[in-house]
Protein backbone atom coordinates (compact mmCIF):
# COMPACT_ATOMS: atom_id res chain seq x y z
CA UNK A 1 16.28 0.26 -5.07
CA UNK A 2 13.59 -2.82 -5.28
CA UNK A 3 13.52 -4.61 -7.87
CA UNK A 4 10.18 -7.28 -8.85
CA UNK A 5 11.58 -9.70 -11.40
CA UNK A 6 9.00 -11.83 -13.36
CA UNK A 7 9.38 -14.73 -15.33
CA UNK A 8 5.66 -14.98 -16.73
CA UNK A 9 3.72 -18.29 -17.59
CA UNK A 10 0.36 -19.62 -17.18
CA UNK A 11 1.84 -22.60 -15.36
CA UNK A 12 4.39 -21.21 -13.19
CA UNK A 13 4.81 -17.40 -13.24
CA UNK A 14 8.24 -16.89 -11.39
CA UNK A 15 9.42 -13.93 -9.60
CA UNK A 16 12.41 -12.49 -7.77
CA UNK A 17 12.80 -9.63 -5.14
CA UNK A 18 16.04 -8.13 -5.21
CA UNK A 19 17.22 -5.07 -3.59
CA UNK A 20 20.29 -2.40 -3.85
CA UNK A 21 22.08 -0.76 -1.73
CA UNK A 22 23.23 1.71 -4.65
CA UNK A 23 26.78 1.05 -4.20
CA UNK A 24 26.80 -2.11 -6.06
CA UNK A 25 25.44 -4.69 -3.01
CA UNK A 26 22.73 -6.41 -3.85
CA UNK A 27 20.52 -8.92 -1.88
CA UNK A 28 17.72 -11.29 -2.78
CA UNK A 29 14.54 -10.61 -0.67
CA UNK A 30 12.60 -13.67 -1.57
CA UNK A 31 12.12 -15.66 -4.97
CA UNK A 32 9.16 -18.08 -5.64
CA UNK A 33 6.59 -19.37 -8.17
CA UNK A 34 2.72 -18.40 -8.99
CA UNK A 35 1.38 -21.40 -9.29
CA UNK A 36 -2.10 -22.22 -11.07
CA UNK A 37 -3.78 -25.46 -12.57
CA UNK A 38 -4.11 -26.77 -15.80
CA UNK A 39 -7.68 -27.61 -14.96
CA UNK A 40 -8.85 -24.51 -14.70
CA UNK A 41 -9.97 -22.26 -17.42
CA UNK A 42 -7.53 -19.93 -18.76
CA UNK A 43 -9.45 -16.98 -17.60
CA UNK A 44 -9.21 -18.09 -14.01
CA UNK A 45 -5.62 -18.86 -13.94
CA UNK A 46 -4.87 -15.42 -15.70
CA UNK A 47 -7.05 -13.82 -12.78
CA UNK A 48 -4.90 -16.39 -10.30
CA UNK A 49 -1.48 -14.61 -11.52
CA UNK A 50 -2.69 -10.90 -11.75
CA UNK A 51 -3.71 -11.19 -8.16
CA UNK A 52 -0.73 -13.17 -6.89
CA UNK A 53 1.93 -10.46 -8.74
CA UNK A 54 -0.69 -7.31 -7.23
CA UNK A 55 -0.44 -8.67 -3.65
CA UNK A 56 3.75 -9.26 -4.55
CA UNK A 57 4.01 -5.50 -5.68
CA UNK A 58 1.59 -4.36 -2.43
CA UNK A 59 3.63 -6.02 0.12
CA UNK A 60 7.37 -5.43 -1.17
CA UNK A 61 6.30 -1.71 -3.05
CA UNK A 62 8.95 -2.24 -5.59
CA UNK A 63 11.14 0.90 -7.25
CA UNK A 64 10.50 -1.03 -10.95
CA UNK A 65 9.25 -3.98 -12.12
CA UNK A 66 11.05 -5.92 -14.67
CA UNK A 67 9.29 -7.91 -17.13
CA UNK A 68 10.79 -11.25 -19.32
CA UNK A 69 9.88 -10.12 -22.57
CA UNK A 70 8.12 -12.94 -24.95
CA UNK A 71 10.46 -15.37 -26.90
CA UNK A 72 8.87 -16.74 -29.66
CA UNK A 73 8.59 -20.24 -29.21
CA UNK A 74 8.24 -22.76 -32.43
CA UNK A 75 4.48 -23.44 -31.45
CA UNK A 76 2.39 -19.98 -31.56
CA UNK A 77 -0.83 -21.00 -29.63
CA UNK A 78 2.43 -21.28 -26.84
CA UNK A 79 3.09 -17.46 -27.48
CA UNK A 80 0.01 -16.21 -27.59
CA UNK A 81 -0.66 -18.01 -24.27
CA UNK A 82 2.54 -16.46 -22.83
CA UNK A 83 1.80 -13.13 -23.59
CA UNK A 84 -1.82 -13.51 -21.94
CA UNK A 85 0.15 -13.93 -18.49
CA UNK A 86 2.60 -11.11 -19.61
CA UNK A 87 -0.71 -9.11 -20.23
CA UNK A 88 -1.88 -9.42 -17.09
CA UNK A 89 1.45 -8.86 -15.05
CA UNK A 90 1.94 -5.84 -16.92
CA UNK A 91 -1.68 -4.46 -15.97
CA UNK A 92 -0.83 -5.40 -12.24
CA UNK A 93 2.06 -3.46 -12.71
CA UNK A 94 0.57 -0.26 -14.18
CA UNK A 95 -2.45 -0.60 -11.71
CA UNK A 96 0.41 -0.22 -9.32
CA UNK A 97 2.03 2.69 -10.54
CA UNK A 98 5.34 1.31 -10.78
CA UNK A 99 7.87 1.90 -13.28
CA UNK A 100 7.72 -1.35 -15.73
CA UNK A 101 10.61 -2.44 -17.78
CA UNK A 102 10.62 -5.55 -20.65
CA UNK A 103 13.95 -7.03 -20.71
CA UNK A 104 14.60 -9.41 -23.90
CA UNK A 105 15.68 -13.00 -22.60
CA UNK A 106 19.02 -12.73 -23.77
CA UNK A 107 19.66 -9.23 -22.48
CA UNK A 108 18.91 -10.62 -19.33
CA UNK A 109 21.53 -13.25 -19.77
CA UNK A 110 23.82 -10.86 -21.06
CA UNK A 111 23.72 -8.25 -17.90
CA UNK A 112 24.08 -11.39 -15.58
CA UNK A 113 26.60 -13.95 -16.84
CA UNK A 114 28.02 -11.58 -19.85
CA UNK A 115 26.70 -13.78 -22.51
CA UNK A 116 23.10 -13.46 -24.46
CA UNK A 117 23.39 -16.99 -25.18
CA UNK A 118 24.42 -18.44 -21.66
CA UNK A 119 23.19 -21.62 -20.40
CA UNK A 120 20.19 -21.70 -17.90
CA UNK A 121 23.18 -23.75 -16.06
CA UNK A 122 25.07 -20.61 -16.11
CA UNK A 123 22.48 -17.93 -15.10
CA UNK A 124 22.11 -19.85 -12.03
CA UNK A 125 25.88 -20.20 -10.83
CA UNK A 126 26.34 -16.05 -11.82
CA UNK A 127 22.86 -15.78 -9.42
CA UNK A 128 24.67 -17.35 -6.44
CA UNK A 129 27.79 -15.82 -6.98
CA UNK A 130 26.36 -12.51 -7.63
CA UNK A 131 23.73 -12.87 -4.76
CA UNK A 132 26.19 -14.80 -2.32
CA UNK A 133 23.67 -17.84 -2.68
CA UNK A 134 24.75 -20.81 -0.70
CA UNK A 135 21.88 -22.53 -3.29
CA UNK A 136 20.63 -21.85 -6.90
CA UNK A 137 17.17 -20.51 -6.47
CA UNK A 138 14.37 -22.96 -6.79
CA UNK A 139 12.19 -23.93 -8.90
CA UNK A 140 14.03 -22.60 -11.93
CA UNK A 141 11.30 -20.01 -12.73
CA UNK A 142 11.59 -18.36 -9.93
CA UNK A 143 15.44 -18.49 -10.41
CA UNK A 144 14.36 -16.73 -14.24
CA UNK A 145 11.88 -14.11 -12.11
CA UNK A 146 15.46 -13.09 -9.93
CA UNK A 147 17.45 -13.11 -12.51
CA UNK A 148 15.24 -10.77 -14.40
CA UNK A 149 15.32 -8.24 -10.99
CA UNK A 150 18.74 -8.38 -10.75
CA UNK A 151 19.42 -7.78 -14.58
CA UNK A 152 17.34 -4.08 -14.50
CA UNK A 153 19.26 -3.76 -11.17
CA UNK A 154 22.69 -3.95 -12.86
CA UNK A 155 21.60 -2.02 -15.63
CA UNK A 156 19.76 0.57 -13.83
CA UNK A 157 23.69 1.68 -12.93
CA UNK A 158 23.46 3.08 -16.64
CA UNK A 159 20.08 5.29 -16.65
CA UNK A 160 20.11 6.17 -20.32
CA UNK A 161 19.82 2.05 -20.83
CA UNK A 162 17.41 1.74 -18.04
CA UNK A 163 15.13 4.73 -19.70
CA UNK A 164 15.31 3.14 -23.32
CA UNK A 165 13.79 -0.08 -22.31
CA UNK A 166 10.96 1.20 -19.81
CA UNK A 167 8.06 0.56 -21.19
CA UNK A 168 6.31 3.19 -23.68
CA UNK A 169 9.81 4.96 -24.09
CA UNK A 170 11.27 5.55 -27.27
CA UNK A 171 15.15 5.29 -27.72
């Protein structure tokens, strides 16, 4: 199974390929960051991320993608913002036809390091240990986008979990 992990933001949208073997190996394909500039309109940069996850999802033709859902941050204009780029990765994803999956922040934290309220710190170390990492992934947004992959990945092990967070399904 592939797994597309994205960390969405209008700045840096990070993402994380991350495949299983289904017997509990799992490998990172490649991790990086969608990057657009502040100086453009939001529009444009919105546009800049849809096409950047749509050519990720053409060229690895992942089995799900898995989404960071929004965490609302003390300023709202910031969440609103955020869920613009979510908006727009989940539309990429649809277009796609792949199975899309939301995954809270701190379940996400939880399937990796064990803990819903681990450290970013932390996250990184279980991502090297559990990929076999000689390095923490970098920038740290694309280190969010594969921990996000390999999250679903682990919990895809469990399909009645799996099937209660995919999008549009009802527990």
């Amino acid at each position: 199974m592939i797994v597309l992990g994205i960390d969405p933001g209008t700045a840096n949208t990070g993402y994380g390929v991350v495949k299983g073997d289904g017997r509990g190996l799992v490998s990172l394909v490649e991790c990086g960051v969608i990057r657009t500039s502040a100086r453009q309109p939001l529009p444009v940069r919105l546009l800049e991320i849809f096409d950047g996850v749509t050519e990720l999802l053409a060229r690895h033709r992942p089995d799900a993608l898995s989404v960071e859902d929004v965490f609302y941050a003390k300023n709202v204009r910031t969440t609103v913002v955020l869920g613009h780029a979510r908006g727009v990765v989940l539309l990429a994803g649809q277009q796609a036809g792949v199975a899309i999956f939301e995954l809270p922040p701190a379940e996400i934290k939880k399937a990796v390091v064990g803990n819903g309220a681990a450290t970013k710190e932390q996250v990184q170390f279980m991502l090297t240990r559990l990929l076999r990492l000689k390095s923490v992934p970098q920038p740290s947004d694309a280190a969010d986008g594969v921990a996000a992959a390999l999250a679903h990945l682990m919990s895809a092990r469990v399909p009645t979990l799996a099937m209660a967070r995919q999008r549009g399904a009802t527990a």
